[in-house]
C-alpha atoms as a PDB file:
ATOM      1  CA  UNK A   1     -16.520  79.449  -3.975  1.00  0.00           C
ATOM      2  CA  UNK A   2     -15.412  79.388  -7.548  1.00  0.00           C
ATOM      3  CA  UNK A   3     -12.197  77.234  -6.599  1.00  0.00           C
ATOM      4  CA  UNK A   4     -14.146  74.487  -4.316  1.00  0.00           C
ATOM      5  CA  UNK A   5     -16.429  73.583  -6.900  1.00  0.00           C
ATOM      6  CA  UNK A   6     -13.743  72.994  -8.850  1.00  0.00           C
ATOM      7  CA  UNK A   7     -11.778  70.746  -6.304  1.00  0.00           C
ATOM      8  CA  UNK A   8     -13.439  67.632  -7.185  1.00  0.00           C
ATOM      9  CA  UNK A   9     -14.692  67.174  -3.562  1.00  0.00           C
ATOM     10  CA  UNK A  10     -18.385  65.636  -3.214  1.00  0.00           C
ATOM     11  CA  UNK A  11     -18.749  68.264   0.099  1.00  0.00           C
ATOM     12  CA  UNK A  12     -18.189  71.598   0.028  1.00  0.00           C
ATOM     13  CA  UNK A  13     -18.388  74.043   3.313  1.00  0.00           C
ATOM     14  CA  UNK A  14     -19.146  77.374   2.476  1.00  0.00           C
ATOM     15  CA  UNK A  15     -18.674  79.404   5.781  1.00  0.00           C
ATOM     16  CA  UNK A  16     -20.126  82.634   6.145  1.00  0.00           C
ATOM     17  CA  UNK A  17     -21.463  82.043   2.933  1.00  0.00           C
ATOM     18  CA  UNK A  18     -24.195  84.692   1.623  1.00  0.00           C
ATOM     19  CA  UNK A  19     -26.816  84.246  -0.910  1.00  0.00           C
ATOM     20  CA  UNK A  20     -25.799  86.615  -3.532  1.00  0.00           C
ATOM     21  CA  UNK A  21     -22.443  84.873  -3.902  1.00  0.00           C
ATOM     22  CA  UNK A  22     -23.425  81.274  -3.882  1.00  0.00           C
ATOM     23  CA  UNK A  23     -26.139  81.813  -6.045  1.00  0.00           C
ATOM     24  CA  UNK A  24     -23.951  82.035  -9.368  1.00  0.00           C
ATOM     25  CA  UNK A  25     -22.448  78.813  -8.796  1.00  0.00           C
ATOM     26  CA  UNK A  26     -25.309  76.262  -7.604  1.00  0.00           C
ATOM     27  CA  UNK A  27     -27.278  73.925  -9.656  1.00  0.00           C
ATOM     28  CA  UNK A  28     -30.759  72.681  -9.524  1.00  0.00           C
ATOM     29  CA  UNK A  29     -28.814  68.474  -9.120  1.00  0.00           C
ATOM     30  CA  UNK A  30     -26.503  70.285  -6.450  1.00  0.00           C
ATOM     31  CA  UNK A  31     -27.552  68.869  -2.904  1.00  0.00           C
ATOM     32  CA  UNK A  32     -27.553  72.344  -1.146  1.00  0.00           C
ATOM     33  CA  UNK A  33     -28.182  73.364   2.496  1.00  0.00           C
ATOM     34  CA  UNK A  34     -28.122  76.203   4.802  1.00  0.00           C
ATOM     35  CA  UNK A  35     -27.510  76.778   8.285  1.00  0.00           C
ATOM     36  CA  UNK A  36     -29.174  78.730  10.075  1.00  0.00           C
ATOM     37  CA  UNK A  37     -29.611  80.351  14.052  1.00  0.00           C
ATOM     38  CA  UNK A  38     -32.060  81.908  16.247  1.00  0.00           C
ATOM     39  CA  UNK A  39     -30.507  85.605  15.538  1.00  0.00           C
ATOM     40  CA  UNK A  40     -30.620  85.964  19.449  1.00  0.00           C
ATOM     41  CA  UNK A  41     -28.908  83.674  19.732  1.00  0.00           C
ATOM     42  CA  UNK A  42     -26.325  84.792  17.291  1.00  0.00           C
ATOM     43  CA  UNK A  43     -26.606  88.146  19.489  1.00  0.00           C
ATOM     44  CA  UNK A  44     -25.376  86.125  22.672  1.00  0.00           C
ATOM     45  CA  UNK A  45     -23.128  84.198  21.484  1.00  0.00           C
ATOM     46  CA  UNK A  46     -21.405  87.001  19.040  1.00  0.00           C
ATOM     47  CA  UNK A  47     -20.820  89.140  22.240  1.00  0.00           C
ATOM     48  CA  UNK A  48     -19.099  86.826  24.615  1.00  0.00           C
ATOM     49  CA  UNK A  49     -17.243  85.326  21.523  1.00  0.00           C
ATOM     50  CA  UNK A  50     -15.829  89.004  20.137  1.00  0.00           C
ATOM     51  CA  UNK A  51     -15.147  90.106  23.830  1.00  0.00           C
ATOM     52  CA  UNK A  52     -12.999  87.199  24.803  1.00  0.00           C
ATOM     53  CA  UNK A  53     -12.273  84.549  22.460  1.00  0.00           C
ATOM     54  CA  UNK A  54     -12.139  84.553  18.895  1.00  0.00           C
ATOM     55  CA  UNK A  55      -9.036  84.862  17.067  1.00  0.00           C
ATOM     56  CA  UNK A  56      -8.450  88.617  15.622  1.00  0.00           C
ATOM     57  CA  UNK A  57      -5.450  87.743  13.774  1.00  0.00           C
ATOM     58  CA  UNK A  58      -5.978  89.648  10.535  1.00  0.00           C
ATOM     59  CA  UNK A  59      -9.430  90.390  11.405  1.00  0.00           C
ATOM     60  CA  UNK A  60      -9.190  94.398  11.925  1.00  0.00           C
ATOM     61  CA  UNK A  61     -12.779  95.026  12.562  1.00  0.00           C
ATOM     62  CA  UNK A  62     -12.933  92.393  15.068  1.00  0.00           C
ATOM     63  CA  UNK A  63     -10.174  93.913  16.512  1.00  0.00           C
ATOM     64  CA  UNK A  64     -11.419  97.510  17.116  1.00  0.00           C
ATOM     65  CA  UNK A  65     -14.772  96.095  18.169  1.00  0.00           C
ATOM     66  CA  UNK A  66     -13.111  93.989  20.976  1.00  0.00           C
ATOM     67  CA  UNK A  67     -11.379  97.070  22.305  1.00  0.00           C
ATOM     68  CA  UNK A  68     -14.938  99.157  22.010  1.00  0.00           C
ATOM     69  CA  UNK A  69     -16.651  96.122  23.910  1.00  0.00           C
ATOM     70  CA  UNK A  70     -13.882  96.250  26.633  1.00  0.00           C
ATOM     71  CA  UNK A  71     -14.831 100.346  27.806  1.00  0.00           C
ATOM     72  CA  UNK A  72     -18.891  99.338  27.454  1.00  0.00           C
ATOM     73  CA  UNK A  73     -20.997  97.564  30.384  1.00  0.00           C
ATOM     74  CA  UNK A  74     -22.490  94.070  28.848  1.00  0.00           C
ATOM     75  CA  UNK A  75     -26.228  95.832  27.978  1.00  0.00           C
ATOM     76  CA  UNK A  76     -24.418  98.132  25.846  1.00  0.00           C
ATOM     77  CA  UNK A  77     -22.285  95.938  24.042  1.00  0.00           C
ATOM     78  CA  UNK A  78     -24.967  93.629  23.228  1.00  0.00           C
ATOM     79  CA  UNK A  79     -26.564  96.327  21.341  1.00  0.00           C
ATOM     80  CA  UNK A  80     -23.081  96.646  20.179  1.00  0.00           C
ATOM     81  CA  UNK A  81     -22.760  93.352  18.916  1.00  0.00           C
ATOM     82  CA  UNK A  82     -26.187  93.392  17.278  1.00  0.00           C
ATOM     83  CA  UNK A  83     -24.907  96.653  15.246  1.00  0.00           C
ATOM     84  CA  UNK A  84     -21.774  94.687  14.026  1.00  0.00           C
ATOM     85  CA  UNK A  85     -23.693  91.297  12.995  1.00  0.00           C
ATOM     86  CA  UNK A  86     -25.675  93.764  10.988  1.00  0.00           C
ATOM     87  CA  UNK A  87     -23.104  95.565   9.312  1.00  0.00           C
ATOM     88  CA  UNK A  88     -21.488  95.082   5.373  1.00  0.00           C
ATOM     89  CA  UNK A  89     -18.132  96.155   7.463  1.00  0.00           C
ATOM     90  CA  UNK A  90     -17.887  92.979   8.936  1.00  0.00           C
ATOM     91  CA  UNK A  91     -15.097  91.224   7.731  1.00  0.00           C
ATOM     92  CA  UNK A  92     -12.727  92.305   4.257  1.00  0.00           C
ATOM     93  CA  UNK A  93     -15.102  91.230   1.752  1.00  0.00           C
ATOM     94  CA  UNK A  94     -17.519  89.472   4.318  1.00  0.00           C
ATOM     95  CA  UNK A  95     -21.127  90.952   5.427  1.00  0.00           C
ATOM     96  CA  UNK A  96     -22.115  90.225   8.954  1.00  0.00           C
ATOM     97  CA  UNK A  97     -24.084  87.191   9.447  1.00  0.00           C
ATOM     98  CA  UNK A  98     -27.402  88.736  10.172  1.00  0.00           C
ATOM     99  CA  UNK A  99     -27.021  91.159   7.198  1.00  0.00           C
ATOM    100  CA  UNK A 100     -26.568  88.038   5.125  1.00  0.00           C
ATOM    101  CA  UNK A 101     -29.654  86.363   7.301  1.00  0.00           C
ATOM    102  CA  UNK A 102     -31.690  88.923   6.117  1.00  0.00           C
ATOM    103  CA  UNK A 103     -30.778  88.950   2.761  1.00  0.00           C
ATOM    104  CA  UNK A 104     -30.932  85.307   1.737  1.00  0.00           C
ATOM    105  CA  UNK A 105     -33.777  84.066  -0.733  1.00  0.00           C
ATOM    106  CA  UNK A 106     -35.314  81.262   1.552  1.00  0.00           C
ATOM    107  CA  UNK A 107     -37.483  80.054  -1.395  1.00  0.00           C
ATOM    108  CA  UNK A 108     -34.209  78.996  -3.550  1.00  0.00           C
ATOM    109  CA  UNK A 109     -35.955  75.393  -3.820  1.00  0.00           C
ATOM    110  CA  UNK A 110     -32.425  74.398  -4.475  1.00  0.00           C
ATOM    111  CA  UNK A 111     -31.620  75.062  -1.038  1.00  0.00           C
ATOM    112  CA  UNK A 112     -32.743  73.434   2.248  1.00  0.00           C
ATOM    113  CA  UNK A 113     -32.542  75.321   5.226  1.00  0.00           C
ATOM    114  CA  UNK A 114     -31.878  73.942   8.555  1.00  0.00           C
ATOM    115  CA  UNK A 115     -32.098  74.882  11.731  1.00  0.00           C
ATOM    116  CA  UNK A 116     -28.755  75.036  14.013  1.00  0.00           C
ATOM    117  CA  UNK A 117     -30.716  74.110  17.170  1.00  0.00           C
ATOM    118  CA  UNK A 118     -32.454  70.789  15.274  1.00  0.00           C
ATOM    119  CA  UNK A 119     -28.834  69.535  14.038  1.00  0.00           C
ATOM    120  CA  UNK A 120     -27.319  70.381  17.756  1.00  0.00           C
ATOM    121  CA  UNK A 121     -30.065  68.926  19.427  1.00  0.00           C
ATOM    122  CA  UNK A 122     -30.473  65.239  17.767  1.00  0.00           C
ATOM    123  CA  UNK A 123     -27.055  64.989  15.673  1.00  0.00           C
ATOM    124  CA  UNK A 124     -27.928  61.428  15.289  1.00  0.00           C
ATOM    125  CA  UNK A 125     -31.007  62.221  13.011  1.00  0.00           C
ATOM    126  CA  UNK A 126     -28.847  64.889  11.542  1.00  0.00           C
ATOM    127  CA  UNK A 127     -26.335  62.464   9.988  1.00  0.00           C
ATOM    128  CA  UNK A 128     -29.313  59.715   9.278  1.00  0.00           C
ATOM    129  CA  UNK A 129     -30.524  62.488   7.250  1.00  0.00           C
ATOM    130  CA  UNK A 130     -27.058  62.942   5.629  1.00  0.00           C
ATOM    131  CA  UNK A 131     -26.816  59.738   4.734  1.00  0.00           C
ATOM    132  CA  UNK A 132     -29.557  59.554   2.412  1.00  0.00           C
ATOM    133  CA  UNK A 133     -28.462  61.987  -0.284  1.00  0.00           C
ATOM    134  CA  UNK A 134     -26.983  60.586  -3.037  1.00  0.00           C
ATOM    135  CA  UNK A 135     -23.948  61.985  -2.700  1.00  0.00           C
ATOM    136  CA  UNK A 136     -23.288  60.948   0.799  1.00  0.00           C
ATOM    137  CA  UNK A 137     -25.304  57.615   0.507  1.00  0.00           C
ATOM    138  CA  UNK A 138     -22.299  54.963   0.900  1.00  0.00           C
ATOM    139  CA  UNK A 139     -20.092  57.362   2.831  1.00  0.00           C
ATOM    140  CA  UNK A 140     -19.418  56.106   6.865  1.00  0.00           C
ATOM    141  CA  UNK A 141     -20.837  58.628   9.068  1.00  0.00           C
ATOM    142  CA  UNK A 142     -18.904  59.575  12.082  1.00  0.00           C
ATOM    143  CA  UNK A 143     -20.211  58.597  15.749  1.00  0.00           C
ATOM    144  CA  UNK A 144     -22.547  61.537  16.730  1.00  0.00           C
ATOM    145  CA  UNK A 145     -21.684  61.802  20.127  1.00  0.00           C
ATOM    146  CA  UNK A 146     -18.574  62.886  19.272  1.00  0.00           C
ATOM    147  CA  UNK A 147     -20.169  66.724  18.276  1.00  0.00           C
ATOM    148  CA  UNK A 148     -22.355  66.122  21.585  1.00  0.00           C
ATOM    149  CA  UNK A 149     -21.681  69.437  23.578  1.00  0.00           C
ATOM    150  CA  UNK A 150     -20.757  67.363  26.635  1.00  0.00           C
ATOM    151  CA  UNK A 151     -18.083  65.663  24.581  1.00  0.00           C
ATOM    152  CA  UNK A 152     -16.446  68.336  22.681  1.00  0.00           C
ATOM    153  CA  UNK A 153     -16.184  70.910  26.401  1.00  0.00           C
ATOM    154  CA  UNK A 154     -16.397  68.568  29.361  1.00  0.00           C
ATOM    155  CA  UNK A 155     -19.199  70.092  30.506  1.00  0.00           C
ATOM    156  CA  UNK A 156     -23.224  69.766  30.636  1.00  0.00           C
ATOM    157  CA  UNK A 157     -25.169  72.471  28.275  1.00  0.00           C
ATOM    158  CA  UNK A 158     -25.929  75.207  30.632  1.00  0.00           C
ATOM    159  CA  UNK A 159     -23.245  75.267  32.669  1.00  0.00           C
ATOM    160  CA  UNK A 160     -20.486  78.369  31.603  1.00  0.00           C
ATOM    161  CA  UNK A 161     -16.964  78.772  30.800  1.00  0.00           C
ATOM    162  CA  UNK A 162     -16.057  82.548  30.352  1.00  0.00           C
ATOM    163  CA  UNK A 163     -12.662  81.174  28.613  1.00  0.00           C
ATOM    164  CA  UNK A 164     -14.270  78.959  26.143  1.00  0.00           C
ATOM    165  CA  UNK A 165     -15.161  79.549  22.539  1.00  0.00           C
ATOM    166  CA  UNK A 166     -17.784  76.766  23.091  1.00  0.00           C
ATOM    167  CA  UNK A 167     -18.576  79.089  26.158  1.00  0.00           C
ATOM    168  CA  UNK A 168     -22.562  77.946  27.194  1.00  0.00           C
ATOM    169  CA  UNK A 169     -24.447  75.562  24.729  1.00  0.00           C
ATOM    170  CA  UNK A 170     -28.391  76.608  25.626  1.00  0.00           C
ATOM    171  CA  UNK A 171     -30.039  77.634  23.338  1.00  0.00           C
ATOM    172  CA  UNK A 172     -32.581  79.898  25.560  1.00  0.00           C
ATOM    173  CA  UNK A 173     -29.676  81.429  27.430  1.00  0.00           C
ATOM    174  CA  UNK A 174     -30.741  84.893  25.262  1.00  0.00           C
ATOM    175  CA  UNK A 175     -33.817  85.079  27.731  1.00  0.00           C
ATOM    176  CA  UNK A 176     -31.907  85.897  30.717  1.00  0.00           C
ATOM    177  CA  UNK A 177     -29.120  87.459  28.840  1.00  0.00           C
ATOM    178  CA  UNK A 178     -30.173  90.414  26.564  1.00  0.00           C
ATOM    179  CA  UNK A 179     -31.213  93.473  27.200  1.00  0.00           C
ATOM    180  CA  UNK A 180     -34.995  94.302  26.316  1.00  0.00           C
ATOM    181  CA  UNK A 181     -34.511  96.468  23.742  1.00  0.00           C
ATOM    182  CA  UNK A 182     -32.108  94.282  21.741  1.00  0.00           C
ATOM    183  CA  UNK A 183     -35.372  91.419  21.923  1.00  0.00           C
ATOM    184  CA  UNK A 184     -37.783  94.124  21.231  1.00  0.00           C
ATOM    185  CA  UNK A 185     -35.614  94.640  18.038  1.00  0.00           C
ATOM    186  CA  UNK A 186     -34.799  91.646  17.048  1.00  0.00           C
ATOM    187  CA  UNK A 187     -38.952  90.884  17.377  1.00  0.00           C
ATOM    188  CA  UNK A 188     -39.728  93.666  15.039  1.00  0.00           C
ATOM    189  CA  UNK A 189     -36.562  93.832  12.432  1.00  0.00           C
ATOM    190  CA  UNK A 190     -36.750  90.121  11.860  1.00  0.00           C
ATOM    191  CA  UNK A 191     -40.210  88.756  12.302  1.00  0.00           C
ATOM    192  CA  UNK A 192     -41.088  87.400   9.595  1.00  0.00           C
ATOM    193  CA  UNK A 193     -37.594  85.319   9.718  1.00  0.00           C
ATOM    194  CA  UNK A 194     -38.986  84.469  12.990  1.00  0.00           C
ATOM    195  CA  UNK A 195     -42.363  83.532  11.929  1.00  0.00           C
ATOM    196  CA  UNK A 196     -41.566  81.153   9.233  1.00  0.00           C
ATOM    197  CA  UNK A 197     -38.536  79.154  11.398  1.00  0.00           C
ATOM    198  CA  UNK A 198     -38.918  80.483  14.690  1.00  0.00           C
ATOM    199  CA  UNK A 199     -41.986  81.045  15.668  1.00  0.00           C
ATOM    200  CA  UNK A 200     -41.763  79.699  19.794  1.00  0.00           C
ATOM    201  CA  UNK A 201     -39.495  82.186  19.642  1.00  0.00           C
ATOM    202  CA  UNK A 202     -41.739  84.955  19.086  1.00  0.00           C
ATOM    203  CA  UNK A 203     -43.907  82.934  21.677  1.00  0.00           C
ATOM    204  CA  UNK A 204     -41.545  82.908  24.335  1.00  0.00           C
ATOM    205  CA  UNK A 205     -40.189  86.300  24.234  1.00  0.00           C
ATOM    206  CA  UNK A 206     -44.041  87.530  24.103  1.00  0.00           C
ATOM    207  CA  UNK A 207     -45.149  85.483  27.177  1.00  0.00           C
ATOM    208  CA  UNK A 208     -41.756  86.607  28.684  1.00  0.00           C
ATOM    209  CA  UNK A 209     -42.799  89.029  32.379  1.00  0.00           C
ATOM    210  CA  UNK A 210     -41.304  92.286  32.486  1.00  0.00           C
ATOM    211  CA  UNK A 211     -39.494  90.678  35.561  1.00  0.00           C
ATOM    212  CA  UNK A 212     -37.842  88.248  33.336  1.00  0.00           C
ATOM    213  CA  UNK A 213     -36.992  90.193  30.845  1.00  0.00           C
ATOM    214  CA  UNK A 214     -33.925  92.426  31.703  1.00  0.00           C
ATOM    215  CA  UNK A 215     -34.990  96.120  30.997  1.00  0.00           C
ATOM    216  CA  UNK A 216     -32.158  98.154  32.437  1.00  0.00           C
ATOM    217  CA  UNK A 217     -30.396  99.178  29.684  1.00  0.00           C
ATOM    218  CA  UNK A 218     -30.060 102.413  28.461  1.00  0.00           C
ATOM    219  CA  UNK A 219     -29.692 101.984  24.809  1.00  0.00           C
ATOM    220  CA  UNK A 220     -32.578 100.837  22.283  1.00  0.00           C
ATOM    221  CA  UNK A 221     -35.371 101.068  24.632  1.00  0.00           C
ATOM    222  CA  UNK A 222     -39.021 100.611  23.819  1.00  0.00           C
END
């Protein structure tokens, strides 16, 4: 982090970032924002991703974890998967992402958090939005339909590629697609996340049937 502030560069991309390290090196006339995703969401997409199609070139954990997923039927290894987004032993130096979810101060008024489905959704607006910052104020701003979901996979949002690291694109797909018990936790363990930038979440999954909410797993049950 140390080394990109120093570039020179007006942007900076911190992936994977967490709060604890970035926090040392911001400044209250930084322009600062955070990503963030409905965590199940992350849970979803995390699975399918570490079963099939990230890169594990130099990536260890990843590595075992894709083997582990491989003997495990899918309600398992989303459980799985929720573990290891969880864990400090996610990467060498690197906490999980929902460890670091957890963990970030969301009051840092230095900071503006946004949400992953808002940018995704209208990318138009997103940019508009870029371009008002100081710092990005005369910059050209590339065509947004360019990062459209359509454009970058062929295909409609919805509609599934098993090969692809851009593999879906809904963001409700975790309705029909996790296990009870992994909502159920998610629900409790992160709630007030949920509450403060999620809260049709909460909504949905509560008005959710037992018929439409897949209950056959034998791990973290109610």
């Amino acid at each position: 982090m140390e080394m990109a502030l120093n570039s020179g560069n007006d942007v900076i991309v911190a992936l994977n970032a967490d709060y604890s390290g970035i926090n040392k090196h911001i400044s209250a006339n930084m322009q600062c924002m955070h990503v963030i995703r409905n965590p199940l969401s992350v849970v979803v997409s995390a699975y399918y991703s570490h079963l099939r199609t990230h890169p594990i070139d130099g990536w260890d954990f990843l590595a075992r974890q894709r083997n582990v997923l491989g003997e495990v039927d899918k309600d398992v290894g989303m459980a799985l998967t929720l573990s290891f987004l969880e864990s400090s032993h996610f990467q060498p130096e690197t906490n999980g992402p929902l460890y670091d979810m957890s963990a970030w101060k969301y009051d840092d008024s230095r900071i503006v958090t946004l949400r992953m489905e808002d940018i995704t959704a209208n990318a138009a607006n997103f940019f508009r939005e870029m371009s008002r910052t100081e710092v990005l104020r005369n910059a050209s701003m590339p065509d947004p339909d360019r990062f459209s979901f359509a454009a970058m996979t062929g295909r409609q949002q919805g509609v599934i590629d098993l090969s692809s690291h851009y593999r879906c694109g809904s963001s409700t797909e975790w309705r029909d697609a996790l296990p009870r018990g992994v909502i159920l936790y998610v629900l409790h363990h992160y709630r007030d996340f949920l509450l403060r930038f999620y809260p049709e979440v909460i909504f949905e999954a509560g008005s959710l049937s037992d018929a439409s909410v897949r209950s056959n797993s034998d791990c973290l049950r109610a």
